[in-house]
PDB file of N, CA and C in Angstrom:
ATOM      1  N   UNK A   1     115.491  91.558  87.396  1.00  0.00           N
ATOM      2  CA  UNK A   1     116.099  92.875  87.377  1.00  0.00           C
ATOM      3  C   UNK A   1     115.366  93.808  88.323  1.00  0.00           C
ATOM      4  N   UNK A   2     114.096  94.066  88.400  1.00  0.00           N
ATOM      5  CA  UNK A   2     113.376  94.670  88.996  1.00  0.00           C
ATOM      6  C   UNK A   2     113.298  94.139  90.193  1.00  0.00           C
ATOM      7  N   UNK A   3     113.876  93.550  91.099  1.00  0.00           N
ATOM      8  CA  UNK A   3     113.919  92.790  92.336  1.00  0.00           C
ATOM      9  C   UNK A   3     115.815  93.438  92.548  1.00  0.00           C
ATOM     10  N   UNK A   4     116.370  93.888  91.645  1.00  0.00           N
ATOM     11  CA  UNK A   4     117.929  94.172  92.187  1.00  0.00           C
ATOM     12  C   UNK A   4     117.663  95.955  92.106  1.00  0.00           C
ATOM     13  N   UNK A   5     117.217  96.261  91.270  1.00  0.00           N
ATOM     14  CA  UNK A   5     117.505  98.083  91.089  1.00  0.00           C
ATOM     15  C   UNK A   5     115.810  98.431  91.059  1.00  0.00           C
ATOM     16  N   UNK A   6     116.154  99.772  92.040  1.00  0.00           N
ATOM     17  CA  UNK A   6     114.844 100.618  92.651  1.00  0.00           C
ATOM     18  C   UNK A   6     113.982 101.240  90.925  1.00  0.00           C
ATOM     19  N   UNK A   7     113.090 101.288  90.948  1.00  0.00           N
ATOM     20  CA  UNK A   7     112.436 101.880  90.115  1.00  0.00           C
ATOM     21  C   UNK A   7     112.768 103.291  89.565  1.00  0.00           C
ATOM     22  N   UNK A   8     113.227 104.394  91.006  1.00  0.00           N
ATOM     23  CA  UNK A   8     113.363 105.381  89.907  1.00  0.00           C
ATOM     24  C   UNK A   8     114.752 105.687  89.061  1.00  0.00           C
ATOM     25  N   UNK A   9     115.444 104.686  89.636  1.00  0.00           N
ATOM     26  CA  UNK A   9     116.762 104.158  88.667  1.00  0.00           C
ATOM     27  C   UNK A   9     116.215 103.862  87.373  1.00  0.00           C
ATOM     28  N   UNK A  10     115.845 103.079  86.990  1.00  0.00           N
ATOM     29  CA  UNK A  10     115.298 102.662  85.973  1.00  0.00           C
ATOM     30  C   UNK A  10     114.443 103.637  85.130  1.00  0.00           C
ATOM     31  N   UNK A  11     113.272 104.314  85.738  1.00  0.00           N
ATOM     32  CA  UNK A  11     112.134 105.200  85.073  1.00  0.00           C
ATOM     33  C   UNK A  11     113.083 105.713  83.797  1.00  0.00           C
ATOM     34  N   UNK A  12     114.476 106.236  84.127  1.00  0.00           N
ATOM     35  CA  UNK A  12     115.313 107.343  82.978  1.00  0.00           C
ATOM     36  C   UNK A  12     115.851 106.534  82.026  1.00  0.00           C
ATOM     37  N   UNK A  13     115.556 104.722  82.110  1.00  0.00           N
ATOM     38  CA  UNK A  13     115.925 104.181  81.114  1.00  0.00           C
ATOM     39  C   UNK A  13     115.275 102.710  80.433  1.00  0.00           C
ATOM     40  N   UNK A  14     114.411 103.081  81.045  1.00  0.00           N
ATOM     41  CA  UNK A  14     113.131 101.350  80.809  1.00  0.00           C
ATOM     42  C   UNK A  14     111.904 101.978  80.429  1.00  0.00           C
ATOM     43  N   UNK A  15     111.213 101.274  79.656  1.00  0.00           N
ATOM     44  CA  UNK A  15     109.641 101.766  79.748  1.00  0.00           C
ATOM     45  C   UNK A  15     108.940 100.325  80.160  1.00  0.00           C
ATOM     46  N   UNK A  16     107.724 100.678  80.820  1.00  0.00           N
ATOM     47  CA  UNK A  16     106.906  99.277  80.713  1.00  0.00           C
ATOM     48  C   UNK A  16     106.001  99.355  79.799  1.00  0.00           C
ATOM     49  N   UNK A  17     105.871  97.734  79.013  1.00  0.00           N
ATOM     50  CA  UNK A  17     105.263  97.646  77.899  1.00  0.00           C
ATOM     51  C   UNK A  17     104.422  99.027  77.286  1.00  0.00           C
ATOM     52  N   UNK A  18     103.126  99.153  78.581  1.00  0.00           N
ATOM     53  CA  UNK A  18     102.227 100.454  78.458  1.00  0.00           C
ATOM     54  C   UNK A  18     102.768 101.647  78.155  1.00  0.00           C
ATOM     55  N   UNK A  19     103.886 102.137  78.628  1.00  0.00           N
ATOM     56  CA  UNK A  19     104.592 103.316  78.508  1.00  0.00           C
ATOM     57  C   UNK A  19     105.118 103.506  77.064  1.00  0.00           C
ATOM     58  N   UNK A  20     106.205 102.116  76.743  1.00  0.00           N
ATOM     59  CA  UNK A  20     107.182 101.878  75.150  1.00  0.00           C
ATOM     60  C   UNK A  20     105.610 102.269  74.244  1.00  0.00           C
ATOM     61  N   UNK A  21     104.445 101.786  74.189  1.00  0.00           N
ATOM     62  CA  UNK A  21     103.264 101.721  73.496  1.00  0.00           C
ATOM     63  C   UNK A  21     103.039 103.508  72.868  1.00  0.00           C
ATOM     64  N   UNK A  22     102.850 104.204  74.446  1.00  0.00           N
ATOM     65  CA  UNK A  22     102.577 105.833  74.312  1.00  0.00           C
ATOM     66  C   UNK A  22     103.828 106.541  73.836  1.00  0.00           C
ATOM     67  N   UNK A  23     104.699 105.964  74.228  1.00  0.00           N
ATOM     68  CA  UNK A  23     106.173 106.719  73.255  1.00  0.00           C
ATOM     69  C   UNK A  23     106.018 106.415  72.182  1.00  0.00           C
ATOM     70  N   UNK A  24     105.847 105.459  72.153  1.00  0.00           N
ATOM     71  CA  UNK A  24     105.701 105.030  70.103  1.00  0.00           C
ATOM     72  C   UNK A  24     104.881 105.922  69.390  1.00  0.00           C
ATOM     73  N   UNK A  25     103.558 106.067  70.071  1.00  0.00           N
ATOM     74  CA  UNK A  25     102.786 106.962  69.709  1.00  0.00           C
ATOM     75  C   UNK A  25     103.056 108.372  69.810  1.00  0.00           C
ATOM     76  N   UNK A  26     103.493 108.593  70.493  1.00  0.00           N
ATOM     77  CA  UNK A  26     103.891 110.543  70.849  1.00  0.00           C
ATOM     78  C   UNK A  26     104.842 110.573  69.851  1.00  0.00           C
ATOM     79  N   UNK A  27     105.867 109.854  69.488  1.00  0.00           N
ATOM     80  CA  UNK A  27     107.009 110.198  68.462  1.00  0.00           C
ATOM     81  C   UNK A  27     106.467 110.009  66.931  1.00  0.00           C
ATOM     82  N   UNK A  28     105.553 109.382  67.064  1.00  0.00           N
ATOM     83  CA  UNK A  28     104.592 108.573  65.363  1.00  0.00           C
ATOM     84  C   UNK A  28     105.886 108.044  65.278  1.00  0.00           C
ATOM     85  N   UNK A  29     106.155 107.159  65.791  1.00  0.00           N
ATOM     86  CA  UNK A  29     107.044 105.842  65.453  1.00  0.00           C
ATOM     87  C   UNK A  29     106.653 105.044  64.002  1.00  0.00           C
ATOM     88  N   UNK A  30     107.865 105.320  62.966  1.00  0.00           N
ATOM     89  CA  UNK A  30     107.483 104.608  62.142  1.00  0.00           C
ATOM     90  C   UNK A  30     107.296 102.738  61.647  1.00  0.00           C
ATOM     91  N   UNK A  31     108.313 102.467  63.218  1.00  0.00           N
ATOM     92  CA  UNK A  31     108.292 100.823  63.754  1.00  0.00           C
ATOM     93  C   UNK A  31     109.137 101.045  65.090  1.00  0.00           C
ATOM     94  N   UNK A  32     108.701 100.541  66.118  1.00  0.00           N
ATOM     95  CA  UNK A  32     108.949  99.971  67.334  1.00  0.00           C
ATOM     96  C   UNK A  32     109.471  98.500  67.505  1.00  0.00           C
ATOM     97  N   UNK A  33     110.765  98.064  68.034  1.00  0.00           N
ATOM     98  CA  UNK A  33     110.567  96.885  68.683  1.00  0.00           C
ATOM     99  C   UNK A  33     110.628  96.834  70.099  1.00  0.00           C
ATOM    100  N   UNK A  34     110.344  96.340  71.113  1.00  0.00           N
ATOM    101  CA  UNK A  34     110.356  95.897  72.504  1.00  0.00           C
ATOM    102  C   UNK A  34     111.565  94.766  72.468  1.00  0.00           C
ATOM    103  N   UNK A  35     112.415  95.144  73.052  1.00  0.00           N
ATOM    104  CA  UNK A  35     113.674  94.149  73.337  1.00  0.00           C
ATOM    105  C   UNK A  35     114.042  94.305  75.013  1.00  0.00           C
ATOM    106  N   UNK A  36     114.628  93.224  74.946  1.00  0.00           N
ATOM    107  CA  UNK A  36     115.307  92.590  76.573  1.00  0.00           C
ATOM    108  C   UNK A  36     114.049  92.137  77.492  1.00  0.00           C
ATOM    109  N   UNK A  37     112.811  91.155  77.042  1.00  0.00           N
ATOM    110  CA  UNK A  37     112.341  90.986  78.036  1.00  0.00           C
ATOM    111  C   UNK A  37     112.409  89.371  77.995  1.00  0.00           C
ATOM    112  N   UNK A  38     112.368  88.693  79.089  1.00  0.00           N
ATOM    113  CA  UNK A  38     112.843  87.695  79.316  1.00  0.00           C
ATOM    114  C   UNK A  38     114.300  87.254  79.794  1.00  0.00           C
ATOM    115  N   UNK A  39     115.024  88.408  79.768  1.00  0.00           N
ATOM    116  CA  UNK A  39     116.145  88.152  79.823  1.00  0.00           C
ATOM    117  C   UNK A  39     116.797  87.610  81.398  1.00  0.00           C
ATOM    118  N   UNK A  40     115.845  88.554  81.971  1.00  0.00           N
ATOM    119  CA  UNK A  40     116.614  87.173  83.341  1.00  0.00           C
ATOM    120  C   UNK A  40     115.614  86.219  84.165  1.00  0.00           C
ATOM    121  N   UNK A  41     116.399  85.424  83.762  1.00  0.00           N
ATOM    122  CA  UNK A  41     115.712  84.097  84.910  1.00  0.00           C
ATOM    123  C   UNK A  41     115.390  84.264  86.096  1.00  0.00           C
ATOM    124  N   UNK A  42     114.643  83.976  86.586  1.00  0.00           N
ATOM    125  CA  UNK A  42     114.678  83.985  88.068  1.00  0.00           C
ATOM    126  C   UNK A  42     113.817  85.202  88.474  1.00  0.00           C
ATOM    127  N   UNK A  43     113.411  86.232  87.360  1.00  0.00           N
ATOM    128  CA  UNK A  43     112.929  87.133  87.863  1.00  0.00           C
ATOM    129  C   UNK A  43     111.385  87.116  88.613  1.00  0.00           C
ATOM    130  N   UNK A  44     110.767  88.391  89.560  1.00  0.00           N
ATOM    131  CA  UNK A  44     109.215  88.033  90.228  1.00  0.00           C
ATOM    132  C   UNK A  44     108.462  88.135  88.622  1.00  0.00           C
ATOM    133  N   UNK A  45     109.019  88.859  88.140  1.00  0.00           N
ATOM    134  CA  UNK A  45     107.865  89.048  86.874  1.00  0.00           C
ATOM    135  C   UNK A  45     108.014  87.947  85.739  1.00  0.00           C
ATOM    136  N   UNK A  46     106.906  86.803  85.763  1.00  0.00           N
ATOM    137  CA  UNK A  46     106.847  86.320  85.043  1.00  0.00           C
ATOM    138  C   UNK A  46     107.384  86.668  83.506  1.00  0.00           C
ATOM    139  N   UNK A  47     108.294  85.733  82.720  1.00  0.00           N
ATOM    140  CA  UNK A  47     108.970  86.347  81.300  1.00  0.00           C
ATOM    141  C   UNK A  47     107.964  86.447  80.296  1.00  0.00           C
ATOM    142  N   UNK A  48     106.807  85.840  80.113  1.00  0.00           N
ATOM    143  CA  UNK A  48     105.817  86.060  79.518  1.00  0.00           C
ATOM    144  C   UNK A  48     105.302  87.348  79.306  1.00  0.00           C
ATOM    145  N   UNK A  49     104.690  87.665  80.569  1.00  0.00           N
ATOM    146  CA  UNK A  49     103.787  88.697  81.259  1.00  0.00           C
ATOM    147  C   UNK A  49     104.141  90.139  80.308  1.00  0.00           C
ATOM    148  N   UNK A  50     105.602  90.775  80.337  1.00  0.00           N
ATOM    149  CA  UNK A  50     106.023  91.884  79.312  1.00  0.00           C
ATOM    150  C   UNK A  50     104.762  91.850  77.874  1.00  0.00           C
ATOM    151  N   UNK A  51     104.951  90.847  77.384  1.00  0.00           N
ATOM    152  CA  UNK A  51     104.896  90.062  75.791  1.00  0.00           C
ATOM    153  C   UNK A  51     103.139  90.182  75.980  1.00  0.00           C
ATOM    154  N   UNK A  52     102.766  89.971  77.011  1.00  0.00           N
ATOM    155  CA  UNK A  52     101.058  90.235  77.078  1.00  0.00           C
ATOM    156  C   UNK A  52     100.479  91.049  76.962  1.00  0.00           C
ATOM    157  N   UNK A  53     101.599  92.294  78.203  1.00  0.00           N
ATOM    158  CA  UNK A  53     101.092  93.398  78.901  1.00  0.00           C
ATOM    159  C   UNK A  53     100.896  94.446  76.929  1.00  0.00           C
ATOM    160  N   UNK A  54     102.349  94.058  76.581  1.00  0.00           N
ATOM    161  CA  UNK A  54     102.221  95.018  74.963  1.00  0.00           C
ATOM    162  C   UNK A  54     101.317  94.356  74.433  1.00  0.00           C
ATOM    163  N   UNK A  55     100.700  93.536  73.906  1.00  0.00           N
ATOM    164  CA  UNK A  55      99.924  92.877  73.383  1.00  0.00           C
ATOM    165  C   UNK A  55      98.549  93.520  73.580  1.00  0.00           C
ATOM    166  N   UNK A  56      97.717  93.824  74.766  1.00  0.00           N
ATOM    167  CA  UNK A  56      97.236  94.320  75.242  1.00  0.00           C
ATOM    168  C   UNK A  56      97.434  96.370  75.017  1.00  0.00           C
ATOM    169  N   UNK A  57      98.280  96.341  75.299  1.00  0.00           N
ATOM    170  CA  UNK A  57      98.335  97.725  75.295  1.00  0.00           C
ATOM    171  C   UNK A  57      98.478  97.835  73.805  1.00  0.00           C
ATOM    172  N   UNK A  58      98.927  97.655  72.677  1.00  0.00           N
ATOM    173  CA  UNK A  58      99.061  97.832  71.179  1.00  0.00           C
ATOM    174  C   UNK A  58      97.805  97.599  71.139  1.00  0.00           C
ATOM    175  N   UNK A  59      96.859  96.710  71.275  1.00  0.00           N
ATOM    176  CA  UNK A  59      94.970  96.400  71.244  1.00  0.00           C
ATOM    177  C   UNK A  59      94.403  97.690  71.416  1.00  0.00           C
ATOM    178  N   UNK A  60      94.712  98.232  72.542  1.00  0.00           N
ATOM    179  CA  UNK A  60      93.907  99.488  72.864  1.00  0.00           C
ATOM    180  C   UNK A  60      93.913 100.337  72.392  1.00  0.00           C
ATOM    181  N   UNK A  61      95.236 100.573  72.006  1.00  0.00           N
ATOM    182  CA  UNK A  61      95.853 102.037  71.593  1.00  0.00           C
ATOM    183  C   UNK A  61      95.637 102.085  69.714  1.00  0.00           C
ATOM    184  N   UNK A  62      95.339 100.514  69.161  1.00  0.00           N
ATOM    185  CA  UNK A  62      94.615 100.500  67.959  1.00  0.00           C
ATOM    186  C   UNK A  62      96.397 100.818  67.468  1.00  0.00           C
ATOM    187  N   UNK A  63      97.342  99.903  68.112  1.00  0.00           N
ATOM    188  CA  UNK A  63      98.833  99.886  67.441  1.00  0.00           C
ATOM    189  C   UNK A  63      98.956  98.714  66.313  1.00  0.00           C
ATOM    190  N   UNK A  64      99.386  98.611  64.944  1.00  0.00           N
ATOM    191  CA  UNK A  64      99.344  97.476  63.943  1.00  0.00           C
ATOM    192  C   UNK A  64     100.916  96.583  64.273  1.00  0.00           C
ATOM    193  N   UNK A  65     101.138  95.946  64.035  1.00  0.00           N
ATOM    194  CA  UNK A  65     101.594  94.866  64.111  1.00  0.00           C
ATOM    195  C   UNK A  65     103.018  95.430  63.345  1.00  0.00           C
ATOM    196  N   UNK A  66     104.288  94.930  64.004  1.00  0.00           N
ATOM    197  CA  UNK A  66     105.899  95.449  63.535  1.00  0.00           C
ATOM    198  C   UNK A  66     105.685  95.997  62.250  1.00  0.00           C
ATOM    199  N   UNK A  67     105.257  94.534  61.168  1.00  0.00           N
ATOM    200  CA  UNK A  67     105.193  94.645  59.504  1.00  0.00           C
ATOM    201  C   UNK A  67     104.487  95.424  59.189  1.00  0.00           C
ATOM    202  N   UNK A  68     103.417  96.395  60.031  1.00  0.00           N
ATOM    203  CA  UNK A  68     102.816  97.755  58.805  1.00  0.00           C
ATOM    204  C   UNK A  68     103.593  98.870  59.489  1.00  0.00           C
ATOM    205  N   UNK A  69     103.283 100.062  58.555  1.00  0.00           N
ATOM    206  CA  UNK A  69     103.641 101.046  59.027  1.00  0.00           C
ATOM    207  C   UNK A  69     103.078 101.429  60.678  1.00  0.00           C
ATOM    208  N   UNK A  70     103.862 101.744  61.386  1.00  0.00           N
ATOM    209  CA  UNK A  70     103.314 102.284  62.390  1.00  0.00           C
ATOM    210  C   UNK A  70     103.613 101.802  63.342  1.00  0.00           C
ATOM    211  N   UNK A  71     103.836 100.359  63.145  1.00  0.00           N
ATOM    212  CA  UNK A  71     103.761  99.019  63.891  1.00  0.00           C
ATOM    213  C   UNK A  71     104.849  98.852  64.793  1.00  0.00           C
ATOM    214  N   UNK A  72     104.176  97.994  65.973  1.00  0.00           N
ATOM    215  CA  UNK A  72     105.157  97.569  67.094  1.00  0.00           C
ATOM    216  C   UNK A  72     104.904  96.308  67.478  1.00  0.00           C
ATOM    217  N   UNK A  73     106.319  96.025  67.530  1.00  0.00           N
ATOM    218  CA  UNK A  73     106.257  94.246  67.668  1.00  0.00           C
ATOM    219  C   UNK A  73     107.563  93.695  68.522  1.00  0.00           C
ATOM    220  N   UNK A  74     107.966  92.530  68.689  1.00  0.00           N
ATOM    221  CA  UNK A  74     108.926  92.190  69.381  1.00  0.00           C
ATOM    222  C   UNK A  74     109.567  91.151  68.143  1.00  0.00           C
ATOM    223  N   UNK A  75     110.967  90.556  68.664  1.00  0.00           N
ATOM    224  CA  UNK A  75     111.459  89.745  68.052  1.00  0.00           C
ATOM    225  C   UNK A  75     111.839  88.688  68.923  1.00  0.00           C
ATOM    226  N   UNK A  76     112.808  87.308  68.891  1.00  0.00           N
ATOM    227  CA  UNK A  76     112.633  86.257  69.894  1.00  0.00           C
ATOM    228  C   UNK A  76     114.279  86.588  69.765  1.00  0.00           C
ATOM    229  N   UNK A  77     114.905  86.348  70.583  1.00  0.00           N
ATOM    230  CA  UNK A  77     116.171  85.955  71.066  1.00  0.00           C
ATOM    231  C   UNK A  77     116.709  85.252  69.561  1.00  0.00           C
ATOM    232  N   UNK A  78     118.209  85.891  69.157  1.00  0.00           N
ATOM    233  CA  UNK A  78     118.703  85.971  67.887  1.00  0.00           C
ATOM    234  C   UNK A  78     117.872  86.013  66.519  1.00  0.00           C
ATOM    235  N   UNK A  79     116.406  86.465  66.702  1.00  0.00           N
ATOM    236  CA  UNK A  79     115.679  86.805  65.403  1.00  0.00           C
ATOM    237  C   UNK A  79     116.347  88.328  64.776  1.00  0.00           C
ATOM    238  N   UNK A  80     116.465  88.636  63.859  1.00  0.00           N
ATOM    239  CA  UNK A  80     115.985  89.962  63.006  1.00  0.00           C
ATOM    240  C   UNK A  80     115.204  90.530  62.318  1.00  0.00           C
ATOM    241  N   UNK A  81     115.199  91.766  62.607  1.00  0.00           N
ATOM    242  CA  UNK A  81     114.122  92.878  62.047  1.00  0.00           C
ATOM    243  C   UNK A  81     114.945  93.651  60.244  1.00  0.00           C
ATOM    244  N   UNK A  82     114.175  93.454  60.046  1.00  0.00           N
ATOM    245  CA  UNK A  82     114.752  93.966  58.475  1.00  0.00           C
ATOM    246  C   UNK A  82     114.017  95.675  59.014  1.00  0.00           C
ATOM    247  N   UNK A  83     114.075  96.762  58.862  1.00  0.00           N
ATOM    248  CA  UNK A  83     113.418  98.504  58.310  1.00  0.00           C
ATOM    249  C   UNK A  83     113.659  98.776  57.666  1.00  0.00           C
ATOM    250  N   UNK A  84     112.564  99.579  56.800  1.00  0.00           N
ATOM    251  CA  UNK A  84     113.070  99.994  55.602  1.00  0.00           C
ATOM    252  C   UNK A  84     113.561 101.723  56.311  1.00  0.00           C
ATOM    253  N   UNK A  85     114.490 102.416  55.871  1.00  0.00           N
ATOM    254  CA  UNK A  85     114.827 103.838  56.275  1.00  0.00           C
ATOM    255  C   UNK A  85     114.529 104.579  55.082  1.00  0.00           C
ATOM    256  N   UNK A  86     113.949 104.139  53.952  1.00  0.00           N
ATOM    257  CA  UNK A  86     113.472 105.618  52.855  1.00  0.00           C
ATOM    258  C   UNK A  86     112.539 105.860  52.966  1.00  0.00           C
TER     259      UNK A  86
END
């Protein structure tokens, strides 16, 4: 994707991992997921690499894991997320 559309196309509607991390945080996100990465083949950016970069950035930022409060996590291609909303 990032090899077909310019970046500041995108900035108004993508975050990278690092970025989705500090939004989570500025809003006190009560759960985050990270979705659509991997999704195209062929891309320069390794499909992994997303899945690290948050991994890494949730480490730093001292982010817990989807299942606690607070938490940010990903899901795999046709998994679901249960939230609670009360």
């Amino acid at each position: 994707m990032e090899a077909l559309v310019s970046t500041e196309l995108l900035d108004g509607l993508h975050a990278s991992p690092n970025h989705a991390v500090r939004l989570h945080k500025d809003i006190r996100a009560r759960h985050s997921l990270g979705m659509h990465f991997a999704t195209f083949a062929g891309s320069d950016v390794e499909a992994s690499e997303p899945v690290a970069e948050l991994i890494a950035a949730k480490e730093r930022e001292k982010v817990p894991d989807f299942d606690e409060d607070g938490g940010f996590g990903i899901i795999d291609v046709g998994e679901t997320a249960v939230v609670s909303v009360a």
